[in-house]
Protein backbone atom coordinates (compact mmCIF):
# COMPACT_ATOMS: atom_id res chain seq x y z
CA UNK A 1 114.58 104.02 79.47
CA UNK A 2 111.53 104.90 82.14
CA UNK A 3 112.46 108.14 83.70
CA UNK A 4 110.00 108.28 86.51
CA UNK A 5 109.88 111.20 89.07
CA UNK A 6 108.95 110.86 92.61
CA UNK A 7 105.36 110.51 92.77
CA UNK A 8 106.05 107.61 89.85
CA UNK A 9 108.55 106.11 91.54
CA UNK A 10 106.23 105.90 94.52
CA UNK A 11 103.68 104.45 92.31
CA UNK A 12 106.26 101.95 90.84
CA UNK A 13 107.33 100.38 94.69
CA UNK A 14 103.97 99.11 96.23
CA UNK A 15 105.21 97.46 99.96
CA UNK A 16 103.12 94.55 99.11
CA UNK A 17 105.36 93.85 96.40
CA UNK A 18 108.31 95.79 97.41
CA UNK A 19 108.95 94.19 101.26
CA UNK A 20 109.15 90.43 99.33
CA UNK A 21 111.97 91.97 97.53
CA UNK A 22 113.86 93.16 100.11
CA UNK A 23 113.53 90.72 102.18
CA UNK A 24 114.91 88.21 98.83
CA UNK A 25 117.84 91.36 98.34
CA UNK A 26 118.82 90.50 101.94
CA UNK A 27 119.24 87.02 101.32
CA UNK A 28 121.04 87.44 98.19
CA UNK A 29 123.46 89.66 100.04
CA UNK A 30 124.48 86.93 102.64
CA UNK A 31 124.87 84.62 100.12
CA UNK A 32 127.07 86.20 97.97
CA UNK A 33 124.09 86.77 94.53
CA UNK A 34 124.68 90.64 95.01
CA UNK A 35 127.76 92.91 94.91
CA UNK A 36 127.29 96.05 97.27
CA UNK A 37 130.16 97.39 98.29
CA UNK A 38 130.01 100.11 101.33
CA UNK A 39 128.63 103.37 100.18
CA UNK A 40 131.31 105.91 99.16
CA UNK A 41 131.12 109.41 100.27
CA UNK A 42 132.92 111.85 99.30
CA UNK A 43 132.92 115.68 101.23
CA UNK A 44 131.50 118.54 99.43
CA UNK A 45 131.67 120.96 101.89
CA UNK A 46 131.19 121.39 105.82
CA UNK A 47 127.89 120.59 105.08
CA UNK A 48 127.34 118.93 102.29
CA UNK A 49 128.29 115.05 100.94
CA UNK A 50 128.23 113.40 97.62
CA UNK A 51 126.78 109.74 98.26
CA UNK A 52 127.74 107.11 95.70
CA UNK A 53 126.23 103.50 96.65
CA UNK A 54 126.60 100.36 93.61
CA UNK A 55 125.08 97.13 93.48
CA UNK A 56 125.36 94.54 91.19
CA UNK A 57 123.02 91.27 90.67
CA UNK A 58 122.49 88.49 87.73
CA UNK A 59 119.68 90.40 86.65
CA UNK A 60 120.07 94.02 87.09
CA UNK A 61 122.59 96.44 88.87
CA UNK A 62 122.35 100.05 89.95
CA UNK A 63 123.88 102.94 91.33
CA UNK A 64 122.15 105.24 93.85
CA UNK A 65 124.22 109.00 93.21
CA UNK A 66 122.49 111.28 96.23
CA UNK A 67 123.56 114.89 97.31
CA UNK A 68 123.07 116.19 101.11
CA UNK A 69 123.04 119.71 101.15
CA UNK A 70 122.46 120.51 105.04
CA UNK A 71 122.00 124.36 104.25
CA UNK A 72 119.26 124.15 101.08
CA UNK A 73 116.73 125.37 103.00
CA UNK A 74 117.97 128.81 102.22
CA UNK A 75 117.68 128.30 98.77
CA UNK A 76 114.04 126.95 98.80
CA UNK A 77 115.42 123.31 97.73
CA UNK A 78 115.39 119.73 99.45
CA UNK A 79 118.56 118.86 101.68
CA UNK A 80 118.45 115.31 100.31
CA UNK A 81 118.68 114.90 96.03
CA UNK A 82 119.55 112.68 93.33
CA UNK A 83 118.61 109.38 91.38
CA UNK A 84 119.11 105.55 91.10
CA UNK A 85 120.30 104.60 87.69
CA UNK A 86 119.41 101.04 87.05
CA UNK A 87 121.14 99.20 84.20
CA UNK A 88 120.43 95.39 82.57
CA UNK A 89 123.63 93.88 83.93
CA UNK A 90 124.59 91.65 81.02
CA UNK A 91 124.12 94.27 78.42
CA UNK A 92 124.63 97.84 80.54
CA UNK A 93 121.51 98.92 78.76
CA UNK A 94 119.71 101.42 80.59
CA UNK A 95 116.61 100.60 82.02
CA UNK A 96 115.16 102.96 84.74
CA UNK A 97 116.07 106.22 86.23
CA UNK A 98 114.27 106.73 89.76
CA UNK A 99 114.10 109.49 91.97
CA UNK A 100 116.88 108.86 95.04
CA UNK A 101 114.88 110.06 97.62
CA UNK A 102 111.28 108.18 96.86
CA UNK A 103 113.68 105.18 96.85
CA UNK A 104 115.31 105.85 99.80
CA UNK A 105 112.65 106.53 101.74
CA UNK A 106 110.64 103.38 100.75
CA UNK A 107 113.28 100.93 100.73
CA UNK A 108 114.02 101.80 103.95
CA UNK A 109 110.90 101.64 105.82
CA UNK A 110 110.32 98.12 103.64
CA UNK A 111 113.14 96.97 105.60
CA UNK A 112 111.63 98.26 109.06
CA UNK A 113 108.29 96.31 107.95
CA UNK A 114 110.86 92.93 107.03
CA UNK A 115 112.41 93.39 110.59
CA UNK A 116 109.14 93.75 112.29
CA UNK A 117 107.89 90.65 110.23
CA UNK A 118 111.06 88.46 111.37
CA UNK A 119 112.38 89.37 114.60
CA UNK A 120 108.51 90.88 116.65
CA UNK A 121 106.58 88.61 118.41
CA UNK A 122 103.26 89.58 116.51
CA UNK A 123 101.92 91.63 114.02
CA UNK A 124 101.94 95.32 115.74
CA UNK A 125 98.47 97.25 116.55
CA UNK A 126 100.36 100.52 117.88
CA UNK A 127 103.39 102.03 117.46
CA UNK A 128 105.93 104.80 118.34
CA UNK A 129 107.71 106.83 116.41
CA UNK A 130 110.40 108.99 117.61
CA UNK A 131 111.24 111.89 114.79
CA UNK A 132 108.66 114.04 112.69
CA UNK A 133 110.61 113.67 109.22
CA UNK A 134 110.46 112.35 105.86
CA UNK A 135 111.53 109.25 107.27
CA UNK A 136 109.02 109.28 110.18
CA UNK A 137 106.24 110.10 107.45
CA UNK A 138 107.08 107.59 104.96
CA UNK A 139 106.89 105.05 107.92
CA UNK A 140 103.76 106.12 109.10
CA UNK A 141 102.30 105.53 105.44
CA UNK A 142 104.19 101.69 105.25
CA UNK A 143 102.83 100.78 108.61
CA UNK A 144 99.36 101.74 107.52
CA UNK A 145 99.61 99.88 104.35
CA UNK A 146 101.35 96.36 105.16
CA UNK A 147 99.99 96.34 108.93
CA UNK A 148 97.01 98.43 108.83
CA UNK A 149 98.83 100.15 111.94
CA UNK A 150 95.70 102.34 113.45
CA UNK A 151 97.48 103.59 116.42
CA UNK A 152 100.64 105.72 116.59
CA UNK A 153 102.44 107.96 119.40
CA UNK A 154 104.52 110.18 118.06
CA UNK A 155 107.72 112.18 120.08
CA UNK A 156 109.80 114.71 118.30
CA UNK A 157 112.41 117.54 118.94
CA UNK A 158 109.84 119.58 120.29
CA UNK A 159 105.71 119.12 121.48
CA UNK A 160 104.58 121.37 118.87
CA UNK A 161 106.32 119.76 115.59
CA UNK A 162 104.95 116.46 117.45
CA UNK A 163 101.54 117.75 117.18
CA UNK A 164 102.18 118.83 113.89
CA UNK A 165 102.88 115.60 112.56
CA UNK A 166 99.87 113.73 114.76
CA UNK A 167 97.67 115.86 113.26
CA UNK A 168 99.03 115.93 109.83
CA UNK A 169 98.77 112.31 110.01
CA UNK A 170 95.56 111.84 111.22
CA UNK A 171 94.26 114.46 107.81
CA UNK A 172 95.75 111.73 105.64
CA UNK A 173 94.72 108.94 107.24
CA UNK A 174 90.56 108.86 108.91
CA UNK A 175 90.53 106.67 111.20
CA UNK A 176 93.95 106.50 112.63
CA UNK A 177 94.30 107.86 115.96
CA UNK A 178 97.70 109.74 116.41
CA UNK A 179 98.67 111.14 119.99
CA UNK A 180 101.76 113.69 120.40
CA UNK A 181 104.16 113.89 123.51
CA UNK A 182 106.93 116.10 124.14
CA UNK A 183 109.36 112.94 125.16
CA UNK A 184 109.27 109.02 124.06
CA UNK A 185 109.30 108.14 127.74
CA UNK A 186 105.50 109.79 128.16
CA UNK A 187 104.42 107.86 125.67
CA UNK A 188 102.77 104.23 126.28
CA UNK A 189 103.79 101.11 125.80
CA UNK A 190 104.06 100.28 122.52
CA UNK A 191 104.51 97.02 120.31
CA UNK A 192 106.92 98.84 118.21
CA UNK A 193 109.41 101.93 119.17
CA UNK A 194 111.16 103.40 115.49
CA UNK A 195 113.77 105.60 116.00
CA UNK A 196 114.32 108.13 112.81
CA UNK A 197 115.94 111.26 113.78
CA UNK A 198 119.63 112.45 113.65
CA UNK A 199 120.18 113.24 117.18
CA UNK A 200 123.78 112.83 118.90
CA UNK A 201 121.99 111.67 122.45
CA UNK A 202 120.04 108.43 122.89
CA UNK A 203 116.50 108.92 122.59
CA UNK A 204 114.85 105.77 122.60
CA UNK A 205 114.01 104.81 126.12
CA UNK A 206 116.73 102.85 128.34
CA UNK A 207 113.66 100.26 129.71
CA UNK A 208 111.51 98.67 127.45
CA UNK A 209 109.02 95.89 128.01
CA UNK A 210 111.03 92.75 126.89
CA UNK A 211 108.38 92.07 123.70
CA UNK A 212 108.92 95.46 122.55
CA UNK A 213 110.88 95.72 119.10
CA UNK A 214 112.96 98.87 119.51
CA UNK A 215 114.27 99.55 115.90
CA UNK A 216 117.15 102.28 115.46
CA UNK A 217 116.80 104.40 111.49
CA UNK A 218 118.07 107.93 111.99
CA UNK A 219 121.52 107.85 113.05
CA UNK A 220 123.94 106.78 110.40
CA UNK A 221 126.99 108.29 111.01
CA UNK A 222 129.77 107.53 114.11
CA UNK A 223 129.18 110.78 116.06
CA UNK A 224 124.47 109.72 116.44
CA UNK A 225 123.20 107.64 118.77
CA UNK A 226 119.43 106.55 119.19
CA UNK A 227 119.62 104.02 120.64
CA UNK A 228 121.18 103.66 124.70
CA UNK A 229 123.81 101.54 125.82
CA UNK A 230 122.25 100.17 128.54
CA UNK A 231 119.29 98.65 125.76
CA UNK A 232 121.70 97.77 123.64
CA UNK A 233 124.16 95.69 125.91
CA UNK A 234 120.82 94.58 127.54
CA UNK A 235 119.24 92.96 124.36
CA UNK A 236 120.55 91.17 121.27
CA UNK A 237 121.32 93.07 118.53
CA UNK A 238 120.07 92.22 115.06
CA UNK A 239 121.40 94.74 111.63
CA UNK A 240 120.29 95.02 108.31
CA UNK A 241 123.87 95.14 107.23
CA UNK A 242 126.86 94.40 109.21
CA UNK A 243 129.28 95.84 107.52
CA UNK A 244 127.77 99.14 106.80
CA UNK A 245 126.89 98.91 110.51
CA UNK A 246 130.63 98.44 111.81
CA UNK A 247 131.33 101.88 110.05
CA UNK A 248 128.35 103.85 110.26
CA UNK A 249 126.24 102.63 113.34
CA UNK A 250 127.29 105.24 115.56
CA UNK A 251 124.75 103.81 118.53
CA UNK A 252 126.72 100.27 118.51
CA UNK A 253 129.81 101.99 117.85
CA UNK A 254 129.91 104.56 120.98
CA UNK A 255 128.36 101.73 123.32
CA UNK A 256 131.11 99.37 122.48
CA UNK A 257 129.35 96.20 121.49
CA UNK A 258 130.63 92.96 120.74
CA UNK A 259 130.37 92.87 117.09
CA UNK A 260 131.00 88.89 117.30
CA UNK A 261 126.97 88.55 118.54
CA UNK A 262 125.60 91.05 116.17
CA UNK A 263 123.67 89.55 113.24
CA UNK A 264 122.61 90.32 109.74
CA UNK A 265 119.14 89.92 109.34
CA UNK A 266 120.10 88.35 105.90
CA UNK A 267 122.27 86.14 107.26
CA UNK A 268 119.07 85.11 110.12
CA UNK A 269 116.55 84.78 106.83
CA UNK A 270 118.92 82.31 105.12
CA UNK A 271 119.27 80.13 107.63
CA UNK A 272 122.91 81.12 108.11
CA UNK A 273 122.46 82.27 112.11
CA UNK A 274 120.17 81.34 114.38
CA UNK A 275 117.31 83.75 115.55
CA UNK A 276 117.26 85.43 118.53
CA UNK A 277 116.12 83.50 121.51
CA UNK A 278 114.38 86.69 122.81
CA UNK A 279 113.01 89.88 121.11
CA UNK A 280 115.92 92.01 119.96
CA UNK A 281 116.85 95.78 119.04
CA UNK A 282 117.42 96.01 115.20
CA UNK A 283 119.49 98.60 113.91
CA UNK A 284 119.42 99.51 110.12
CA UNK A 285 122.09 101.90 108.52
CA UNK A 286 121.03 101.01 104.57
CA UNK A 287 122.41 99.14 101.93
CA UNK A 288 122.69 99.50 97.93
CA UNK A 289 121.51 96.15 98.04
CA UNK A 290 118.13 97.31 99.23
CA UNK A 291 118.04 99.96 96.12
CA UNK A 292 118.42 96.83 94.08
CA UNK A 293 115.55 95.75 95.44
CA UNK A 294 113.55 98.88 94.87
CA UNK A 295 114.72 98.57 91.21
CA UNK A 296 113.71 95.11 90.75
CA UNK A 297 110.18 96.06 91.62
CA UNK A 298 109.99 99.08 89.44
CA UNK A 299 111.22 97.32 86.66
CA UNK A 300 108.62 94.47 86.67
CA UNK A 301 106.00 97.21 87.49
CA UNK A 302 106.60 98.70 84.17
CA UNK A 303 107.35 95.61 82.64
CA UNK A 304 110.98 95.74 81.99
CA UNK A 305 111.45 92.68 83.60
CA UNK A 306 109.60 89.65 82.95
């Protein structure tokens, strides 16, 4: 069995290779070639969750097992923690164990970079990111990579930790010009507007030029929002998962929306749905399916799989 840690698991998941897979994951979800049922969690304490999400497929199956400890910063350790076992399905031989949050973090900007591929109107030159986390980071990296994204504008909870991350990007990345604001609606227009924080209040801007994706990351539980309800009953509304969505998109759920128009964006890359006539806001809340993914690519990358 490959045990790889996080910087090998990062190795292991290339977006060249790994957004393909997704984006083949997502397809395999709507058409019934993957088993995902919704994630289970299960309370720790008042601030801390056990996360247990399975998937199974033809070829390989795994189960993400991830810890949130919302107080570990007092012990010197990372909130977020834990591993994706990934087993041969026929057999239940073990193949790979992966570090949970490399995976997490990947997999789910691959499936910003799918959305942007399927549902924007072109390839983006600048974008806007709207949270200075691990999420907002590993973002910043995919959109360099598959896009070769030289332009971002960056809002956070406060100027300074938006400066801190402009600048911090800008020392990884020569060449990238990275601009900090103390709120999204001082930014510029952008071709893309990513949403990654946790916040409990909208923050992604009620008017938006109609060919601007607005994509909604951070808030997966009922009681976040990122996204208004003004956008959101103004636009279509496109998911990575729609039933993960009805229980954990707390955006769609406090705004009320008619989940009878919302889409999968599986179920729009099978040919299942139509696409939206205009551009839309997508809205992803995760799926094990998308760990599958990750796995799949890991796997060949070390040669596990032929």
């Amino acid at each position: 069995m490959h045990i790889l840690d996080a910087a090998g698991t990062a190795a292991a998941l290339p977006y060249s290779l790994l957004v393909p897979a997704v984006k083949q994951a997502a397809i395999d979800l709507s058409r019934g070639a993957i088993t995902a049922p919704e994630r289970k969690v299960v309370t720790i304490d008042a601030d801390s969750v056990l996360l247990c999400m399975p998937a199974v497929a033809a070829d390989i199956s795994v189960t993400k097992l991830i810890t949130v400890h919302g107080n570990n910063a007092r012990h010197g350790l990372p909130a977020i923690q834990g591993e994706v076992i990934v087993f041969d399905t026929a057999t239940g031989r073990r193949l790979a164990l992966l570090d949970g949050p490399t995976v997490t973090a990947r997999r789910t900007a691959a499936m910003t970079l799918l959305g942007i591929e399927t549902l924007a109107p072109q390839r983006p030159a600048s974008v806007l990111l709207i949270g200075t986390g691990a999420q907002a980071a590993a973002h910043a990296q995919a959109l360099i990579e598959h896009f070769n994204v030289r332009e971002f504008h960056v809002a956070g909870s406060s100027l300074a930790r938006a400066q801190a991350f402009a600048d911090a990007l800008r020392g990884r990345h020569p060449g990238v010009a990275a601009c900090a604001y103390a709120a999204p609606e001082q930014a510029p227009q952008t071709a893309i507007v990513i949403a990654l924080t946790t916040s409990t209040v909208p923050v992604i801007p009620e008017r938006l030029p109609e060919n601007t994706l607005a994509i909604g990351v951070g808030a997966f539980k009922r009681n976040m929002a990122e996204f208004p309800p003004a956008l959101l009953h103004a636009r279509e509304i496109v998911v990575d998962d729609a039933g993960g969505a009805r229980h954990e998109a707390g955006d769609l759920i406090q705004a009320g929306v008619d989940w009878a128009g919302v889409r999968a964006l599986g179920d729009i890359l099978a040919g299942n749905v139509s696409r939206p006539a205009r551009t839309p806001v997508f809205k992803t809340v995760g799926q094990a399916a998308w760990d599958l993914a990750a796995a799949r690519v890991s796997s060949k990358f070390h040669g596990v799989l032929s």
